[in-house]
C-alpha atoms as a PDB file:
ATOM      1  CA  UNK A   1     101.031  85.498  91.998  1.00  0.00           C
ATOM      2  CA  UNK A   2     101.108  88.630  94.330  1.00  0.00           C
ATOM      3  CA  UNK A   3      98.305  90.132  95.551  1.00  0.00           C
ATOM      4  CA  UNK A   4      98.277  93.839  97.313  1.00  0.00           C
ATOM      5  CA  UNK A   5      94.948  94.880  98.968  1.00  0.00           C
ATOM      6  CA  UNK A   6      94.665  98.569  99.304  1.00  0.00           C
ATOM      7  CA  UNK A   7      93.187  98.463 102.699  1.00  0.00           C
ATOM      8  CA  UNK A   8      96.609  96.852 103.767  1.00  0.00           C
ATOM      9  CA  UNK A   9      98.689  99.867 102.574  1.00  0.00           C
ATOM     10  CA  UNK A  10      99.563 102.596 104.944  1.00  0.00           C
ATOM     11  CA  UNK A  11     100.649 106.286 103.021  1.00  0.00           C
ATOM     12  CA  UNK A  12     104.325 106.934 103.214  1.00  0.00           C
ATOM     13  CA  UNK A  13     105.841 110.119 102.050  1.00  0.00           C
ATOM     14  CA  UNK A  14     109.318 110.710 100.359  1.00  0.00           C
ATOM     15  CA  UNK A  15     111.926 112.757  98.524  1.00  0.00           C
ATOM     16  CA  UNK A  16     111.418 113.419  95.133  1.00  0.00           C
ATOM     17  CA  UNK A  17     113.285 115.514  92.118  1.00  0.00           C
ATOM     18  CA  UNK A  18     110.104 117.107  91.429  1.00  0.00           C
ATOM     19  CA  UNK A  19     108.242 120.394  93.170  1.00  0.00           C
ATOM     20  CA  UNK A  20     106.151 119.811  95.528  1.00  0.00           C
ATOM     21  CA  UNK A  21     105.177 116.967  98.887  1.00  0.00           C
ATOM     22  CA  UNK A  22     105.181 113.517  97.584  1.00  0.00           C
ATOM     23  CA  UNK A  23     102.808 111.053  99.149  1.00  0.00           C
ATOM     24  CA  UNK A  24     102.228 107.593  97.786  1.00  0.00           C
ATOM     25  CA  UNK A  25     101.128 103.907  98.533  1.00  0.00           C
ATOM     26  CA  UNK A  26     103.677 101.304  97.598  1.00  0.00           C
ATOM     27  CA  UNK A  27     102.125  98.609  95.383  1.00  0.00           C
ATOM     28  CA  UNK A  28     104.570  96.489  93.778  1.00  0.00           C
ATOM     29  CA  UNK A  29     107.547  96.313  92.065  1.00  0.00           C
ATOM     30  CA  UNK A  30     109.568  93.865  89.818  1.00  0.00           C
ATOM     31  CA  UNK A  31     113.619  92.938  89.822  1.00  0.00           C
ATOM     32  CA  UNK A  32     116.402  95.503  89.885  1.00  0.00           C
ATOM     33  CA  UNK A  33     118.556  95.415  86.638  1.00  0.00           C
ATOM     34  CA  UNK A  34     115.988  93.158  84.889  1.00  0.00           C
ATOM     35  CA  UNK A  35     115.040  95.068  81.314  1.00  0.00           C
ATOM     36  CA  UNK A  36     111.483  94.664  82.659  1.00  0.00           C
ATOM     37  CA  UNK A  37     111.681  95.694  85.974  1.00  0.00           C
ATOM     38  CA  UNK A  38     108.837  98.152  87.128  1.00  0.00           C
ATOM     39  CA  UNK A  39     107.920 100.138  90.119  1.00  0.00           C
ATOM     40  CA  UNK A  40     103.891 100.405  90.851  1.00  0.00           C
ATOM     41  CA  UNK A  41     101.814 102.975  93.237  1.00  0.00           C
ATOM     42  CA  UNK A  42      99.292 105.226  93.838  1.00  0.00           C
ATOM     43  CA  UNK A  43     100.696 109.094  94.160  1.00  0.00           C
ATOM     44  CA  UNK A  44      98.912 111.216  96.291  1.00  0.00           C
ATOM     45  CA  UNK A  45      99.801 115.114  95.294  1.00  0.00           C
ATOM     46  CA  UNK A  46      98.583 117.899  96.584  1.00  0.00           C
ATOM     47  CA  UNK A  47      98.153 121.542  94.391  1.00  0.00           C
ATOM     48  CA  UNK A  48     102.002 122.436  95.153  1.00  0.00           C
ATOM     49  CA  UNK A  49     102.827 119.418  92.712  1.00  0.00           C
ATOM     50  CA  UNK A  50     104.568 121.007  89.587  1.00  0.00           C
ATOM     51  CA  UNK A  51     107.113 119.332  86.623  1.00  0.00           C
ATOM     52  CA  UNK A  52     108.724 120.952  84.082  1.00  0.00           C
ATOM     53  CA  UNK A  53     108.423 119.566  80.314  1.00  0.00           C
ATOM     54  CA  UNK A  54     111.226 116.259  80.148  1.00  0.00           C
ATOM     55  CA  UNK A  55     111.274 113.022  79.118  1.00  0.00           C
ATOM     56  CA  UNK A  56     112.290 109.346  80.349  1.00  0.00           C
ATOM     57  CA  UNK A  57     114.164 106.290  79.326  1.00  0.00           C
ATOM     58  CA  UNK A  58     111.427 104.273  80.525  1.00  0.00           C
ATOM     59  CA  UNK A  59     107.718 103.881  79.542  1.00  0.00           C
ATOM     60  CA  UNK A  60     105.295 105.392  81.991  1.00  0.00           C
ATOM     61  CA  UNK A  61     101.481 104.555  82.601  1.00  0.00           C
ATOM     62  CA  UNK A  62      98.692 106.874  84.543  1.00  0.00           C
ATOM     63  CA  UNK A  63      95.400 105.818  85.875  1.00  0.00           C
ATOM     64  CA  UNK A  64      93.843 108.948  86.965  1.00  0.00           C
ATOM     65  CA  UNK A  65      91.698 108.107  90.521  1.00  0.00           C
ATOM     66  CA  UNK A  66      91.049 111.249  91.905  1.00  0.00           C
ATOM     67  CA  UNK A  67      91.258 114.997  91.124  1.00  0.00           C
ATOM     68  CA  UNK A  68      92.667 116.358  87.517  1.00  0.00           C
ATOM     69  CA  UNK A  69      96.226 117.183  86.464  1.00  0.00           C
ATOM     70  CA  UNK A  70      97.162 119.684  83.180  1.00  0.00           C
ATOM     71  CA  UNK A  71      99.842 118.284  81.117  1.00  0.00           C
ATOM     72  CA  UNK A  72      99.977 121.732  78.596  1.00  0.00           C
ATOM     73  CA  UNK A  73      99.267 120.635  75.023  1.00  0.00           C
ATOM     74  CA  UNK A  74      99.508 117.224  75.407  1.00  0.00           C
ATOM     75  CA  UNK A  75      96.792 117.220  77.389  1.00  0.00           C
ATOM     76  CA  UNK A  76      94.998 116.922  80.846  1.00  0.00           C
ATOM     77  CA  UNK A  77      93.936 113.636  83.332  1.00  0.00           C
ATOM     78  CA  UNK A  78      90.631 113.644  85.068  1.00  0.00           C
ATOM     79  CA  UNK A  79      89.117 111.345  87.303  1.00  0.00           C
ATOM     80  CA  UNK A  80      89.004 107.648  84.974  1.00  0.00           C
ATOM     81  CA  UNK A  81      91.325 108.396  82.905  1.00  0.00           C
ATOM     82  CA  UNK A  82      94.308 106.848  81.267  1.00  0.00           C
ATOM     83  CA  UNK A  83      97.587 108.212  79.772  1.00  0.00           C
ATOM     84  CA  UNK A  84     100.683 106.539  78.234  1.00  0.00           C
ATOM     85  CA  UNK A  85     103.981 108.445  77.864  1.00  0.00           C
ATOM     86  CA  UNK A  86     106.728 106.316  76.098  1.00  0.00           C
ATOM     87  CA  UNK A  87     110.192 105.907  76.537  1.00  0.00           C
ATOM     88  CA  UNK A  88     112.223 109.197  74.788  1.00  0.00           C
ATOM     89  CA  UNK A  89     108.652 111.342  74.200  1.00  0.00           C
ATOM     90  CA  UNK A  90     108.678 114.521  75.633  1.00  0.00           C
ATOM     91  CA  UNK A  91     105.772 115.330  77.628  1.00  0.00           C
ATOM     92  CA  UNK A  92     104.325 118.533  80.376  1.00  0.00           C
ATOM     93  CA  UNK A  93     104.873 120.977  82.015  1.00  0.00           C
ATOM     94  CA  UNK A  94     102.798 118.834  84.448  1.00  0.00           C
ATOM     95  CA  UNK A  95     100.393 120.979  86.820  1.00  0.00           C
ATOM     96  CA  UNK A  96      98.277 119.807  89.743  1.00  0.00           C
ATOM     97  CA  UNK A  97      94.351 120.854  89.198  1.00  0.00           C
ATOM     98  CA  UNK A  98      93.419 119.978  92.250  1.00  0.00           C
ATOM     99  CA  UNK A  99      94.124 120.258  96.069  1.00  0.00           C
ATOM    100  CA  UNK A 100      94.299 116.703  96.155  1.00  0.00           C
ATOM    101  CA  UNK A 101      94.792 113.513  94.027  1.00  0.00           C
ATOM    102  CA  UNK A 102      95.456 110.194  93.454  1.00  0.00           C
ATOM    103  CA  UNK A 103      96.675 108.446  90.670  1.00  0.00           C
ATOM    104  CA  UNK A 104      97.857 104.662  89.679  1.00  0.00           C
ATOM    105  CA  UNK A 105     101.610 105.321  88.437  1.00  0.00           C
ATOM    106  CA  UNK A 106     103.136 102.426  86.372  1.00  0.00           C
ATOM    107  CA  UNK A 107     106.518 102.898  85.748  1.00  0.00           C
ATOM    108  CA  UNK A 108     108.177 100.521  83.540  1.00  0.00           C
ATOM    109  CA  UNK A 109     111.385  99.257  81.322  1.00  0.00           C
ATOM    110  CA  UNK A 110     110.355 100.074  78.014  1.00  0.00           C
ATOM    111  CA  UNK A 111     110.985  98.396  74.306  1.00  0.00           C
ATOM    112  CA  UNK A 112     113.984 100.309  73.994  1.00  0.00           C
ATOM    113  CA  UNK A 113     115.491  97.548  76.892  1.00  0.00           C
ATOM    114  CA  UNK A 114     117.341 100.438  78.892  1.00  0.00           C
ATOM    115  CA  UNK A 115     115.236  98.673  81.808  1.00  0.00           C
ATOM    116  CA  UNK A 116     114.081 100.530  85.035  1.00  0.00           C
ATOM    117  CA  UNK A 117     116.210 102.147  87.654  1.00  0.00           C
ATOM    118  CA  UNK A 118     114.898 100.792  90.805  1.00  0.00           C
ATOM    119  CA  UNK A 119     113.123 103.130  93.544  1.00  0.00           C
ATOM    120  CA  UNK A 120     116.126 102.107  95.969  1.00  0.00           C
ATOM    121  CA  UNK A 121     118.668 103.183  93.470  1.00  0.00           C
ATOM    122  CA  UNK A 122     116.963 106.508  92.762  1.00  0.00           C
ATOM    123  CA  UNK A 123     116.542 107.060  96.703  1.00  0.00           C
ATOM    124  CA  UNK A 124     120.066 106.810  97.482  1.00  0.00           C
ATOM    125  CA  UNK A 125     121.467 108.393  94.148  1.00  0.00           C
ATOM    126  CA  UNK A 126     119.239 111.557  94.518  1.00  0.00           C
ATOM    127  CA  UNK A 127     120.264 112.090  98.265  1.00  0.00           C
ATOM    128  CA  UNK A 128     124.115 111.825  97.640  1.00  0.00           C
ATOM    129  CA  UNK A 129     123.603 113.759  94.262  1.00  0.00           C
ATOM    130  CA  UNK A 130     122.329 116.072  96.654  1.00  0.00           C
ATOM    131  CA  UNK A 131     125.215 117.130  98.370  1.00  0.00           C
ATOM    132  CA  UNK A 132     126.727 118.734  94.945  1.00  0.00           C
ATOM    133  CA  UNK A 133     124.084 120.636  93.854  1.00  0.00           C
ATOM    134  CA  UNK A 134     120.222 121.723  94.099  1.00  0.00           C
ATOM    135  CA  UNK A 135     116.959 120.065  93.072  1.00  0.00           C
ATOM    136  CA  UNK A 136     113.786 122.330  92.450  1.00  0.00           C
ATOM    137  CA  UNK A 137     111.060 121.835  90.227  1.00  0.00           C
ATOM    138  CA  UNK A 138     112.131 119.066  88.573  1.00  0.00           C
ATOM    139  CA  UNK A 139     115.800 120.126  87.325  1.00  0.00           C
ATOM    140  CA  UNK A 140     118.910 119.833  89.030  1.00  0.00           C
ATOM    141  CA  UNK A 141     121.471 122.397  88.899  1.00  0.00           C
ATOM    142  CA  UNK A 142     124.873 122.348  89.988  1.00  0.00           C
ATOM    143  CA  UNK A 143     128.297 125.053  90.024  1.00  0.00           C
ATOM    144  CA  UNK A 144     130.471 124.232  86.870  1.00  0.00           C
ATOM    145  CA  UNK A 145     134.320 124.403  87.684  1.00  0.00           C
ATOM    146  CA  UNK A 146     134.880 127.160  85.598  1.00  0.00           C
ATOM    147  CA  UNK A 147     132.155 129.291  86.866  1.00  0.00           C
ATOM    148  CA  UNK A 148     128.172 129.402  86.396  1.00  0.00           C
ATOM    149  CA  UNK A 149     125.820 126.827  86.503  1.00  0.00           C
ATOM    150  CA  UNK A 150     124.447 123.316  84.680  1.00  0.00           C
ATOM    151  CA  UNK A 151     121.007 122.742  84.646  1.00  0.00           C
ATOM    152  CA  UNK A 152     119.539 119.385  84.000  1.00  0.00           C
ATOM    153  CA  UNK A 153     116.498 117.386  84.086  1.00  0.00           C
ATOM    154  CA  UNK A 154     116.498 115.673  87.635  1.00  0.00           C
ATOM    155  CA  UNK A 155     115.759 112.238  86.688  1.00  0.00           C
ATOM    156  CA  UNK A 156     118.679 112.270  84.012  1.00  0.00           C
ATOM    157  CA  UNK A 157     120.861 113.631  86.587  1.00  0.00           C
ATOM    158  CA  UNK A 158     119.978 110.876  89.108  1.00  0.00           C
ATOM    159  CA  UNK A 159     120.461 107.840  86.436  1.00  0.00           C
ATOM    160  CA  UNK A 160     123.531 109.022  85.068  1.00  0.00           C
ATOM    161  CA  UNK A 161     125.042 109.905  88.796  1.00  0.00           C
ATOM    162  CA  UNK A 162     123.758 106.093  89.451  1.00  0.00           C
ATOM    163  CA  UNK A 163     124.847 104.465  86.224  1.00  0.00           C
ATOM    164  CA  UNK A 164     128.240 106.136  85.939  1.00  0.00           C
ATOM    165  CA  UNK A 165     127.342 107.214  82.118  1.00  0.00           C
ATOM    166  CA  UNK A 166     125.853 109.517  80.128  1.00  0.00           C
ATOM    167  CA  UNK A 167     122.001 108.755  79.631  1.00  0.00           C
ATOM    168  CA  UNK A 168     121.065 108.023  76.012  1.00  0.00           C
ATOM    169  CA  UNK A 169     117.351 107.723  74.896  1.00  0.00           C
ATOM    170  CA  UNK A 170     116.230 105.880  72.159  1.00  0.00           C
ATOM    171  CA  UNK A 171     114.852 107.029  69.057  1.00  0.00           C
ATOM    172  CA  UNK A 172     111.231 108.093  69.344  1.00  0.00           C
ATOM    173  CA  UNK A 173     108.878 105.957  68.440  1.00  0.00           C
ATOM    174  CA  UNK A 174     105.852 108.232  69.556  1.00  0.00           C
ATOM    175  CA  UNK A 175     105.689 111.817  69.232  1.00  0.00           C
ATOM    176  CA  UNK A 176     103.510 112.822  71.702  1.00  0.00           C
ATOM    177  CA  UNK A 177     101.905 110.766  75.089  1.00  0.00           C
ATOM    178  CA  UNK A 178      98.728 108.934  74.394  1.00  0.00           C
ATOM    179  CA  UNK A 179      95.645 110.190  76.468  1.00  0.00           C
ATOM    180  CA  UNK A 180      92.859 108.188  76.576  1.00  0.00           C
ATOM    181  CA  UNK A 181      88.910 108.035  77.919  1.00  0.00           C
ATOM    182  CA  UNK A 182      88.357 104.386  78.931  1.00  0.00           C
ATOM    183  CA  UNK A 183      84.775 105.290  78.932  1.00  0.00           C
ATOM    184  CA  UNK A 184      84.364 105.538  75.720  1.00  0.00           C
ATOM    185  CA  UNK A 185      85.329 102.409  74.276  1.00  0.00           C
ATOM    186  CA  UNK A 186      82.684 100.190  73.928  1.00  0.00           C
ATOM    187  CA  UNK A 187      82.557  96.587  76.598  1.00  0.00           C
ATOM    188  CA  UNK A 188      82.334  93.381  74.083  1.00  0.00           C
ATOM    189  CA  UNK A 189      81.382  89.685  75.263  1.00  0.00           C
ATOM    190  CA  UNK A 190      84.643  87.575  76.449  1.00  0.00           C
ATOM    191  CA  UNK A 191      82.891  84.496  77.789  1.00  0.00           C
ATOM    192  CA  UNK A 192      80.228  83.593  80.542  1.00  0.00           C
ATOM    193  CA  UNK A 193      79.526  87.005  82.740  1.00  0.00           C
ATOM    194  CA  UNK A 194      82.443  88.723  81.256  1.00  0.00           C
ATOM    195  CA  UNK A 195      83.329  91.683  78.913  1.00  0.00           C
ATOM    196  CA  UNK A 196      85.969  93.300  77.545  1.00  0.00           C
ATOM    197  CA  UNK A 197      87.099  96.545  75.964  1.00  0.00           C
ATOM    198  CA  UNK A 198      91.049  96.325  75.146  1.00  0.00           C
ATOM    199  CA  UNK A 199      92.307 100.839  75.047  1.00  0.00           C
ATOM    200  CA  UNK A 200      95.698 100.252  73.277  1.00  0.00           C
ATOM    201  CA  UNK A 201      98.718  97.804  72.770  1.00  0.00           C
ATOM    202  CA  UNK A 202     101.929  99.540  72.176  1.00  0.00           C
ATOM    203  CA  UNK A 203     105.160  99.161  70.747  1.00  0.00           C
ATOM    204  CA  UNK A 204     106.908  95.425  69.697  1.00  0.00           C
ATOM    205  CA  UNK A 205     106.985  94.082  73.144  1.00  0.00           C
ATOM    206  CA  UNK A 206     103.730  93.648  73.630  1.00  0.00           C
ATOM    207  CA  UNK A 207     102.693  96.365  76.103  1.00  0.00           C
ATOM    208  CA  UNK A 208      98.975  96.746  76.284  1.00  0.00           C
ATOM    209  CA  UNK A 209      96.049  97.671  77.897  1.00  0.00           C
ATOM    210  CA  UNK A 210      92.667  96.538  78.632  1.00  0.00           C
ATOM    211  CA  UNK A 211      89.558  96.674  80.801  1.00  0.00           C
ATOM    212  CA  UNK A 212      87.473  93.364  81.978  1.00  0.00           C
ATOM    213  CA  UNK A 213      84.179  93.913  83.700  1.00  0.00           C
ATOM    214  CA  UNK A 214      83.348  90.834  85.572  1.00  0.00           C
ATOM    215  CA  UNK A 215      79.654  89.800  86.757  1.00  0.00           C
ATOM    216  CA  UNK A 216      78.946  88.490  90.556  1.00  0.00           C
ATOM    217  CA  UNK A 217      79.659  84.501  90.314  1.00  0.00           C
ATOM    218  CA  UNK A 218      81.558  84.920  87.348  1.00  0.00           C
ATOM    219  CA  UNK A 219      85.778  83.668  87.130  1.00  0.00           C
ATOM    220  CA  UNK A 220      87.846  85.111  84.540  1.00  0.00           C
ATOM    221  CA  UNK A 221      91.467  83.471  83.309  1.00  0.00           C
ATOM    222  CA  UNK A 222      94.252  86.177  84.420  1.00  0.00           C
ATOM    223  CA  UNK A 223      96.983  86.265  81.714  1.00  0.00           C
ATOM    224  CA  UNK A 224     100.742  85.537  82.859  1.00  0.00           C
ATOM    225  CA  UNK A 225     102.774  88.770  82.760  1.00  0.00           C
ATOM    226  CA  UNK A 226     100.259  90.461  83.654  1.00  0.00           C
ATOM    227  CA  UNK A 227      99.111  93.466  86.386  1.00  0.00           C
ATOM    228  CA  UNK A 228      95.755  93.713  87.203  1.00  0.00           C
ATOM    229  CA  UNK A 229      94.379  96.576  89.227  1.00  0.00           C
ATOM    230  CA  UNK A 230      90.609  96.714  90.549  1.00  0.00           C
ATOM    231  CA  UNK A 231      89.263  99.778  89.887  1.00  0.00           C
ATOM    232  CA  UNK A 232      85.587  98.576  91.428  1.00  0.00           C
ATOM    233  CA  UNK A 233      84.325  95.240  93.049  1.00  0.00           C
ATOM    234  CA  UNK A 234      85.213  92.551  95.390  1.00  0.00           C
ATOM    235  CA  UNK A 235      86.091  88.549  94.842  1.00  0.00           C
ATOM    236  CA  UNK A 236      88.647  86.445  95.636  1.00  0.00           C
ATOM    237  CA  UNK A 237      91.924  84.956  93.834  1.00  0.00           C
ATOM    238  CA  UNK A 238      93.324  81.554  94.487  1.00  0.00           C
ATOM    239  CA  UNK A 239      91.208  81.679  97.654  1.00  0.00           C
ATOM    240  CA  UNK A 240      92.484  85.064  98.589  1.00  0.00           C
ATOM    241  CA  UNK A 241      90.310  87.900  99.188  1.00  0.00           C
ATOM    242  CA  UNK A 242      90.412  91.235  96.894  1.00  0.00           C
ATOM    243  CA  UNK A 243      88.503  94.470  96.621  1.00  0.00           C
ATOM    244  CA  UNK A 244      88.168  97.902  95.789  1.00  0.00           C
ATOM    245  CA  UNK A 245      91.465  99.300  94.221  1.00  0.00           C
ATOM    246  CA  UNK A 246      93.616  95.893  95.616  1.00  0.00           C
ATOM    247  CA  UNK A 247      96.155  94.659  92.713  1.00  0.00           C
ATOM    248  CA  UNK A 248      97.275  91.196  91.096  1.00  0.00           C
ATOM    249  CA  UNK A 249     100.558  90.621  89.267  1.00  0.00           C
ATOM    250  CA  UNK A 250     100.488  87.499  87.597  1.00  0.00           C
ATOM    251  CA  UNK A 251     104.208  86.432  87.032  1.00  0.00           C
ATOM    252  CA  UNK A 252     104.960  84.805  83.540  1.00  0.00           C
ATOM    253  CA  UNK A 253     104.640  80.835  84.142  1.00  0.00           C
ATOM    254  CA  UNK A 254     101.365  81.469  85.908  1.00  0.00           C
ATOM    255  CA  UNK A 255      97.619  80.898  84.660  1.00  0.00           C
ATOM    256  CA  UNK A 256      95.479  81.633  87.845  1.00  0.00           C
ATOM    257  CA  UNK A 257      92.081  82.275  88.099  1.00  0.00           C
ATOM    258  CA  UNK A 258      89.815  85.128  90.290  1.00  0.00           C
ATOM    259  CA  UNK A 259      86.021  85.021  90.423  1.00  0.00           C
ATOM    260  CA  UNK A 260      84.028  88.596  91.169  1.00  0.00           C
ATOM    261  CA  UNK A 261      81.584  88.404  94.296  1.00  0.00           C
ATOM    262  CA  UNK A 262      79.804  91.522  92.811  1.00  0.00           C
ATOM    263  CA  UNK A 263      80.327  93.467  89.642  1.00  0.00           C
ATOM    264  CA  UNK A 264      83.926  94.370  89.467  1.00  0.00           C
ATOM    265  CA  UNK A 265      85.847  96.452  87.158  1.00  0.00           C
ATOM    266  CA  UNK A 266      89.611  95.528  86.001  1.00  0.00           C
ATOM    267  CA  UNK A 267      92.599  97.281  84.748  1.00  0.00           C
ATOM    268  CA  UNK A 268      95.114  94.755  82.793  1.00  0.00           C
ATOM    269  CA  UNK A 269      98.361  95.864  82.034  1.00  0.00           C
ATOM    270  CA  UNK A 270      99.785  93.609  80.219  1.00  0.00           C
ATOM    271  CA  UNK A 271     103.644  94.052  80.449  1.00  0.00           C
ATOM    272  CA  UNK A 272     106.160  93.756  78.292  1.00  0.00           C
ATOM    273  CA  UNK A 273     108.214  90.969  76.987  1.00  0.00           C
ATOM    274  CA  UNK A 274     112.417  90.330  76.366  1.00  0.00           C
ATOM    275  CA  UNK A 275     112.466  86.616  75.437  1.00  0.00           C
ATOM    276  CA  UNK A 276     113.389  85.551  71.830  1.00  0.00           C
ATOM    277  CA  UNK A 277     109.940  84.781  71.509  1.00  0.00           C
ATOM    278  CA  UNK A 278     108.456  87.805  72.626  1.00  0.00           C
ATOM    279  CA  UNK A 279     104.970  85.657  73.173  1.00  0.00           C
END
């Protein structure tokens, strides 16, 4: 088990193929090359932030903290919110409501199994991609031999620089991001001093998401392959102290246990699965 407290983290900032300053908190982040490998933090964006209308090989989750983003028709993020955009779904243009934000940013290898290219391997691909061509906004363009100009999505252009292939998505299995309003989905019991309201559970792998509220005194069972993010409260986890906004991965052999010292709040994401028995 891993365990990140918030007050430990320290705000870094970074290049990015997108427009804007990127700020974020590192949280944590799985295995490179592993089909579920994943990369978790809190973005901090400021009103410059813009992204054109794309799409990923990977599945992406959004807990919206602070401050509101506009995502066109598919939708906008306000403070409590949640949003899914699957692997191959088109989604944006992406626009920054407010002067400042946060927001918890899962991104993950979805069903498809193309996996997740690692924050390293994006780093150093989109600084030596760099020296052949622009990034702005989101798309990278580049001089063609012949004359004129490619433009491409900036994360494609990354993996494919990185992978040494053309990127191919998988079909679609949703066409269009899933927003969602936590808040109204109603808390059910889930054993002494607990509740629990479960949002969604997507695609054959077993990707899901749900909420546990968790009374002062009270332990609840943290599932194996599993990321759990406090949204409110304080307790302690295999006699290690957590609070406000501190996260828990729970790694797939493990069946640990956290108890709530006041009421406490709980995002699970419950991540997805590549054995044969997908259980």
């Amino acid at each position: 088990m891993r365990l990140v407290r918030f007050e430990d983290l320290h705000l870094q900032e970074r290049a990015h193929a997108r427009g804007g300053v990127f700020r974020y908190y590192d949280l944590l982040s799985g295995q490179e090359g592993a089909q579920d490998n994943f990369y978790l933090s809190i973005g901090v964006l400021s009103g410059d932030f813009v992204s054109p209308r794309h799409r990923h090989n990977f599945d992406q989750l959004r807990f919206q903290l602070e401050g509101s983003f506009d995502f066109g028709a598919d939708g906008r993020m306000d403070p409590g919110s949640i949003a899914y955009f699957p692997e191959s779904t088109r989604y944006g243009p992406q626009k920054a409501l407010s002067r400042d934000s946060k927001t918890l940013v899962l991104q993950f290898g979805g069903a498809g199994g193309n996996g997740y290219m690692s924050e390293a391997q994006f780093q150093k691909g989109l600084a030596e991609l760099k020296q052949s061509g622009t990034f702005e906004d989101g798309v990278f363009s580049r001089e063609k031999t012949d004359g004129g100009r490619i433009n491409q999505d900036a994360y494609e252009a990354v993996w494919e620089y990185v992978n040494g292939r053309e990127l191919l998505y998988p079909v679609e299995r949703y066409t269009k991001a899933v927003f969602m309003n936590p808040s109204a989905f109603a808390w059910v019991p889930a054993g002494a001093g607990c509740l629990r309201k479960r949002l969604a559970g997507f695609a054959e792998r077993g990707t899901a998401v749900t909420f546990h509220s968790v009374e002062p005194g009270a332990r609840l069972s943290l599932e194996p392959g599993s990321l759990y993010f406090a949204s409110e409260g304080a307790g302690e986890a295999v006699g290690r102290p957590w609070s406000r906004w501190s996260t828990i991965q729970v790694e797939r052999d493990e069946h640990p246990e956290m108890r709530a010292a006041e009421r406490s709040e709980l995002m699970q994401i419950s991540l997805p699965r590549f054995d044969e028995t997908n259980a």
